[in-house]
N, C-alpha and C. Protein backbone atom coordinates (compact mmCIF):
# COMPACT_ATOMS: atom_id res chain seq x y z
N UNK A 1 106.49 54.35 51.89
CA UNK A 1 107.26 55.59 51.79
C UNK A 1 106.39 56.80 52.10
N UNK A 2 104.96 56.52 51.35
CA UNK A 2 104.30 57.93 51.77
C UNK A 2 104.23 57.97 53.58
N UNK A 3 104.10 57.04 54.08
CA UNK A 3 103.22 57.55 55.59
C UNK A 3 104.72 57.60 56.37
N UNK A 4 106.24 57.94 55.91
CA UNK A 4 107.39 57.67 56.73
C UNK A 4 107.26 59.16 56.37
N UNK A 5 106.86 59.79 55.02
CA UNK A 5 106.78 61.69 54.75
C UNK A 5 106.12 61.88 55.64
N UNK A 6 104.88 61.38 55.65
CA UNK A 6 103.38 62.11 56.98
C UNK A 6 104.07 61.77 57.98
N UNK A 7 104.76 60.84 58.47
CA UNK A 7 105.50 61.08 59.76
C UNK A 7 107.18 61.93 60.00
N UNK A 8 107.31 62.22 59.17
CA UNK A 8 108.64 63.34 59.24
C UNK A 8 107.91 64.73 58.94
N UNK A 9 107.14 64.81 58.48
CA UNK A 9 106.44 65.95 58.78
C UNK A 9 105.63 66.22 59.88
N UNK A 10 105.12 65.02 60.73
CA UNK A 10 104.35 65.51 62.26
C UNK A 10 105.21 66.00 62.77
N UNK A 11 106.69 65.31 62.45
CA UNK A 11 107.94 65.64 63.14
C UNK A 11 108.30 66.79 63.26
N UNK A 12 108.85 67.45 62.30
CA UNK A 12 109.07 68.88 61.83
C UNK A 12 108.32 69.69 62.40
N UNK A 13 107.21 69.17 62.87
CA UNK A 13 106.06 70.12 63.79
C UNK A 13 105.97 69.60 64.64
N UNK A 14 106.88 69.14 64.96
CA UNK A 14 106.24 68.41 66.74
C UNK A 14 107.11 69.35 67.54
N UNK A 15 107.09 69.29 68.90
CA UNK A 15 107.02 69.75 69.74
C UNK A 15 108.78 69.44 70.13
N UNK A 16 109.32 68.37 70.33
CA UNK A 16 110.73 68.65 70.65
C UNK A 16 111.76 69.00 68.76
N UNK A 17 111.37 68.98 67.88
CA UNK A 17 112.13 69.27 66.78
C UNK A 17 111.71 70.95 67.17
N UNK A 18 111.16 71.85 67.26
CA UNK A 18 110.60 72.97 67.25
C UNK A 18 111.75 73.40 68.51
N UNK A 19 111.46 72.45 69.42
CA UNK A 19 112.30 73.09 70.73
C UNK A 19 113.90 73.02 70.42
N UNK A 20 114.31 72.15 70.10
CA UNK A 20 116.17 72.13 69.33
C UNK A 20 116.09 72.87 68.60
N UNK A 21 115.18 73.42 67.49
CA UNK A 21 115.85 74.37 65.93
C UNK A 21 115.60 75.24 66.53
N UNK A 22 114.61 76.00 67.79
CA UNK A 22 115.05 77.65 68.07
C UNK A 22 115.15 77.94 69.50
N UNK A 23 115.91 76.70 70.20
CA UNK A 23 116.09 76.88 71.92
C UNK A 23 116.60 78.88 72.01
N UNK A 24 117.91 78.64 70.84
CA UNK A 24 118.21 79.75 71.08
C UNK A 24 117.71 80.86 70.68
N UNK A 25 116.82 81.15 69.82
CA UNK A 25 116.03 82.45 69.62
C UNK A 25 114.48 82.61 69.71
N UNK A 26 114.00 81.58 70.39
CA UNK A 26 112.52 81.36 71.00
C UNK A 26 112.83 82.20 72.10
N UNK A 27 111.75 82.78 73.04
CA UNK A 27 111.58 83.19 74.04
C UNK A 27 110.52 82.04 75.07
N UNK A 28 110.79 81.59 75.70
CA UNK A 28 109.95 80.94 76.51
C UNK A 28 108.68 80.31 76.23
N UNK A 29 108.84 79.76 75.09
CA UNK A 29 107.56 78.94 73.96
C UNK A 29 107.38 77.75 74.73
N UNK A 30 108.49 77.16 75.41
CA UNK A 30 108.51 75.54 76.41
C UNK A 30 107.81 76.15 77.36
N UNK A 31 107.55 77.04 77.61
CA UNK A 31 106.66 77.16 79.51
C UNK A 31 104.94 77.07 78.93
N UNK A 32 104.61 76.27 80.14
CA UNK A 32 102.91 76.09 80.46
C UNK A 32 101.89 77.21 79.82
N UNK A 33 101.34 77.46 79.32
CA UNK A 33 100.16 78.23 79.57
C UNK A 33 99.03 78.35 81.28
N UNK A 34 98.62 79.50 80.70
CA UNK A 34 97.96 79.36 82.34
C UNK A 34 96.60 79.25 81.61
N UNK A 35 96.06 78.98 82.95
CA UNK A 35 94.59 78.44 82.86
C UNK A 35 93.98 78.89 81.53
N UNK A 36 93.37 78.48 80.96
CA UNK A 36 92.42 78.92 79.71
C UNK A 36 91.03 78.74 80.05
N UNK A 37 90.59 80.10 80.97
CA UNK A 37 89.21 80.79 81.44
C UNK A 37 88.98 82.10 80.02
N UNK A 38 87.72 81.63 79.52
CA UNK A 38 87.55 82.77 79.20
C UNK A 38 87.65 84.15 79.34
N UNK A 39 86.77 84.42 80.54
CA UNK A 39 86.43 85.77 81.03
C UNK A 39 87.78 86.01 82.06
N UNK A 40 89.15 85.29 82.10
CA UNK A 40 90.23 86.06 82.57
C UNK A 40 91.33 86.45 81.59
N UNK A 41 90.97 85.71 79.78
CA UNK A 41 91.57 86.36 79.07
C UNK A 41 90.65 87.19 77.65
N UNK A 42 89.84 87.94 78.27
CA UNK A 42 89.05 88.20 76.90
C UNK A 42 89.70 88.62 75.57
N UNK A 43 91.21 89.28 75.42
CA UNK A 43 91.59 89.37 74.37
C UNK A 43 92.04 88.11 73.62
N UNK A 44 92.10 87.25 73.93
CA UNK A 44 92.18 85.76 73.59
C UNK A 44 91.41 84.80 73.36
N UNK A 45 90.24 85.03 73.77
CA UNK A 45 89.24 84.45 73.96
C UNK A 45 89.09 83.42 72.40
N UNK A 46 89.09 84.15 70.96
CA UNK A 46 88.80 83.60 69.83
C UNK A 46 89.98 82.70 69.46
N UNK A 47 91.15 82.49 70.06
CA UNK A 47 92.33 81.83 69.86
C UNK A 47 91.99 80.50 71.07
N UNK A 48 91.78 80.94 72.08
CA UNK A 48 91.50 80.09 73.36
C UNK A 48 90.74 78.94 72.48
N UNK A 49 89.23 79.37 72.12
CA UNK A 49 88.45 78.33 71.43
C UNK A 49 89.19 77.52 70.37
N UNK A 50 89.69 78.22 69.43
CA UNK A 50 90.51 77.56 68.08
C UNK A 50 91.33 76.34 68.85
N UNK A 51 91.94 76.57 69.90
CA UNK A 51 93.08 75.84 70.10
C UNK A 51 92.36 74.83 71.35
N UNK A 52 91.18 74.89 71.94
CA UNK A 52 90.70 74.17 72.86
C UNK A 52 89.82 72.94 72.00
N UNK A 53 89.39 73.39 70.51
CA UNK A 53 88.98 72.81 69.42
C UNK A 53 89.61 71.52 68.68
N UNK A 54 91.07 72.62 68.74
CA UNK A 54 92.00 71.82 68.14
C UNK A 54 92.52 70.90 69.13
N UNK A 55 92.56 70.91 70.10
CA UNK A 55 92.67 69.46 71.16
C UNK A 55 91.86 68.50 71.11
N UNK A 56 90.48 68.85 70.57
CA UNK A 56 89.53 68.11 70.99
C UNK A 56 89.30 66.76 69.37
N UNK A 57 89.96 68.00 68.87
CA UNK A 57 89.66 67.52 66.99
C UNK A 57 90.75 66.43 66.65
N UNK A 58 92.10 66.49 67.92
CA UNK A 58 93.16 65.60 67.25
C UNK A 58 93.90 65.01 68.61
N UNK A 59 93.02 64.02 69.24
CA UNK A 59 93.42 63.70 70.25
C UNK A 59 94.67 63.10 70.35
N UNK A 60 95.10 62.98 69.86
CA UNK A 60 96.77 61.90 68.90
C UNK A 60 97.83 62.93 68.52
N UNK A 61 97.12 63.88 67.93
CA UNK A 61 97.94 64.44 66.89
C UNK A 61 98.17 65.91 67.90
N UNK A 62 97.88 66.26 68.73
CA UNK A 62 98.23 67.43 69.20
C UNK A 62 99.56 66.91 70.43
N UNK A 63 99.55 65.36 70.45
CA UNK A 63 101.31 65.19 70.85
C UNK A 63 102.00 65.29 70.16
N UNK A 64 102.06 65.59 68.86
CA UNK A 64 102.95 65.45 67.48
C UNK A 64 102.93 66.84 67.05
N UNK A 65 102.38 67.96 67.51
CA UNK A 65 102.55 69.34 67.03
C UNK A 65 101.31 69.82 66.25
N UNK A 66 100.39 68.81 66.36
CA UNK A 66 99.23 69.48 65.54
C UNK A 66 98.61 70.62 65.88
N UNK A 67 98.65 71.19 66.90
CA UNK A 67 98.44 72.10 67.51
C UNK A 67 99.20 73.79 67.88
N UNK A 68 100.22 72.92 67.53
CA UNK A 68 101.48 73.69 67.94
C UNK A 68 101.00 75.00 67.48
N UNK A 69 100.83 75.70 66.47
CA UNK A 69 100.80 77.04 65.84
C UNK A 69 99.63 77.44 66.34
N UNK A 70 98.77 76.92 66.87
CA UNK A 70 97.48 77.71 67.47
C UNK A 70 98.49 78.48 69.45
N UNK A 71 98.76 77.28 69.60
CA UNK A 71 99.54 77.41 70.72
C UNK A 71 100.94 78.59 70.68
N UNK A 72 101.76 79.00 69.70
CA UNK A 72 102.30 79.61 69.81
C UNK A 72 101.44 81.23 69.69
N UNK A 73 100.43 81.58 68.96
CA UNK A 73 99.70 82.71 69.16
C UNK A 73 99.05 82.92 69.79
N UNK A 74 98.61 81.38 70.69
CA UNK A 74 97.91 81.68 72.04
C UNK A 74 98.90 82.46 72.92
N UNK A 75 100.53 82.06 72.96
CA UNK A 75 101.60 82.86 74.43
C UNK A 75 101.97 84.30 73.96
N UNK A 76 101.57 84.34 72.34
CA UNK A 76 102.06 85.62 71.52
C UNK A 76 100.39 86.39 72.61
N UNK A 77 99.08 85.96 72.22
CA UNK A 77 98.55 86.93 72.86
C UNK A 77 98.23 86.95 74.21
N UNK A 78 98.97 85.96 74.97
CA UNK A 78 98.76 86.07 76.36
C UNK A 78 99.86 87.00 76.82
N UNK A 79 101.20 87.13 76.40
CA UNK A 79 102.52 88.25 76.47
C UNK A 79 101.70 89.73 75.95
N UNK A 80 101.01 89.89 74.77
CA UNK A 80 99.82 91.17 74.76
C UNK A 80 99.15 91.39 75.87
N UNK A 81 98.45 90.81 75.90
CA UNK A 81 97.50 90.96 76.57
C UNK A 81 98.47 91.07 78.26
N UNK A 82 99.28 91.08 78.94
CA UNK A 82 100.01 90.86 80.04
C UNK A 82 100.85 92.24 80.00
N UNK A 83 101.54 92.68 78.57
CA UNK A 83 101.81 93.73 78.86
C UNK A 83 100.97 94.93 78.63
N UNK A 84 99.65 94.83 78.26
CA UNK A 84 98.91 96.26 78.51
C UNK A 84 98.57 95.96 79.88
N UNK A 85 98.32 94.96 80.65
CA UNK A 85 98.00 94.82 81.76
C UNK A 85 99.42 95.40 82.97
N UNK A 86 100.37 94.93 82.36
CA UNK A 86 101.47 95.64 82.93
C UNK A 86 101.18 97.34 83.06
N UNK A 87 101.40 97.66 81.97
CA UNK A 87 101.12 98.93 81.70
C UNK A 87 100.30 99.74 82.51
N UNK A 88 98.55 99.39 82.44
CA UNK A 88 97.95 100.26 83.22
C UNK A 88 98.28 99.72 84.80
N UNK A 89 98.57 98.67 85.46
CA UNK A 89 99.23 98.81 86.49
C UNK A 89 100.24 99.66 86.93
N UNK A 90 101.13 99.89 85.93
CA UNK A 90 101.99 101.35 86.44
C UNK A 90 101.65 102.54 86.34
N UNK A 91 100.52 102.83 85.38
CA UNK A 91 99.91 104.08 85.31
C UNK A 91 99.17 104.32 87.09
N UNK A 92 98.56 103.15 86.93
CA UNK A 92 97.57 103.67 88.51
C UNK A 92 98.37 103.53 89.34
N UNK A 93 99.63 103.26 89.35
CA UNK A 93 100.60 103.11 90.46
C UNK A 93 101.30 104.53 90.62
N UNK A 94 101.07 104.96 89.41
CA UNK A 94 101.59 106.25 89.13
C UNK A 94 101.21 107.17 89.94
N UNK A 95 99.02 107.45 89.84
CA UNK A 95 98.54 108.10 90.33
C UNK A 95 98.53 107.69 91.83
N UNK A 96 98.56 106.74 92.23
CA UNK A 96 98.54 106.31 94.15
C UNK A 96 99.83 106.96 94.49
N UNK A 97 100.81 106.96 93.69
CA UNK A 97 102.24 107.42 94.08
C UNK A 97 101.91 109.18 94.91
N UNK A 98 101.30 109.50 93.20
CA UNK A 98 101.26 110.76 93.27
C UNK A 98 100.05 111.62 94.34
N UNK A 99 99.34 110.81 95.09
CA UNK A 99 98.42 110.50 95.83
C UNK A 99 98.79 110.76 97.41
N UNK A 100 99.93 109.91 96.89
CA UNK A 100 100.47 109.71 98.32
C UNK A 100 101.12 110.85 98.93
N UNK A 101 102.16 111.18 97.86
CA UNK A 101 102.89 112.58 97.69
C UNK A 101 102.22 113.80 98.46
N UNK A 102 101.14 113.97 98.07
CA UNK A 102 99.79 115.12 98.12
C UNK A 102 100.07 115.06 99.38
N UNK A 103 99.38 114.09 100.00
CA UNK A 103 98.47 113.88 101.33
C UNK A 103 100.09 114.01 102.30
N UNK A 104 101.39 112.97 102.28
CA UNK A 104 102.48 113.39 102.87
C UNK A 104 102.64 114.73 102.99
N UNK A 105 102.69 115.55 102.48
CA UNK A 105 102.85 116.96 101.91
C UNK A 105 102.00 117.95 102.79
N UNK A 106 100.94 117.58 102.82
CA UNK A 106 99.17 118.06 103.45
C UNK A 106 99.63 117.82 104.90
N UNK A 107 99.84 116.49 105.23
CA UNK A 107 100.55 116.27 106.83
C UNK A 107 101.37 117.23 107.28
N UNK A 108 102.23 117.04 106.14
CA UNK A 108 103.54 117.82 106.85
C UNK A 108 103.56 119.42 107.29
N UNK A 109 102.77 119.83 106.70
CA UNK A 109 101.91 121.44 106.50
C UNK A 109 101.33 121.60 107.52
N UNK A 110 100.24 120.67 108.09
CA UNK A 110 99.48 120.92 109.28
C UNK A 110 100.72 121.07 110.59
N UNK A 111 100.90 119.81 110.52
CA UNK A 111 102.47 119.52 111.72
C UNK A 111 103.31 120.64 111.81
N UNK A 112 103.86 121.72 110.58
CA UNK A 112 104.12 123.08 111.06
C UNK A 112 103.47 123.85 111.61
N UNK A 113 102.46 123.98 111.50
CA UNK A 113 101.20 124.65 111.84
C UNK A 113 101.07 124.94 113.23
């Protein structure tokens, strides 16, 4: 009886029970991770290790969800980390915009000229 609990509980944390109880209010928790390079996610970096650890620590058990919760704050800080990256991409997109503006402007001035 005890090891049918330890196995309804890998359950409860495994990976397709997780995916049926919140298909509908998860956001994209079933998609891949991307590469796990250090130096292309440094805000992650201390989660990256935890969870590259935790693969290594439960070669069995990270098909059963042992892992799972390192893995869900790994996509929580890869979605961080993606939208400040978003972010200053539109800022400097901002200034090239406004860049551009100038110099169109500067053309068009001479060309009356």
């Amino acid at each position: 009886m005890r090891s049918f609990s330890k196995a309804l509980s890998l359950l409860s944390r495994s990976f397709l029970f997780r995916y049926f109880q919140c298909r509908t209010s998860c956001i994209a928790w079933v998609e891949m991770h991307p590469p796990l390079t250090l130096h292309r996610h440094p805000m992650c970096a201390e989660i990256i290790e935890q969870f590259q650890k935790c693969h290594l620590d439960h070669p069995i058990g990270k098909f059963f969800g042992e892992c799972t919760d390192l893995k869900i704050k790994l996509d929580h800080c890869f979605r961080q980390e993606k939208a400040l990256k978003r972010k200053a991409n539109f800022e400097e997109s901002k200034k090239l915009k406004e860049r551009l503006q100038a110099h169109r402007k500067e053309i068009m001035r001479e060309d009356l000229k």
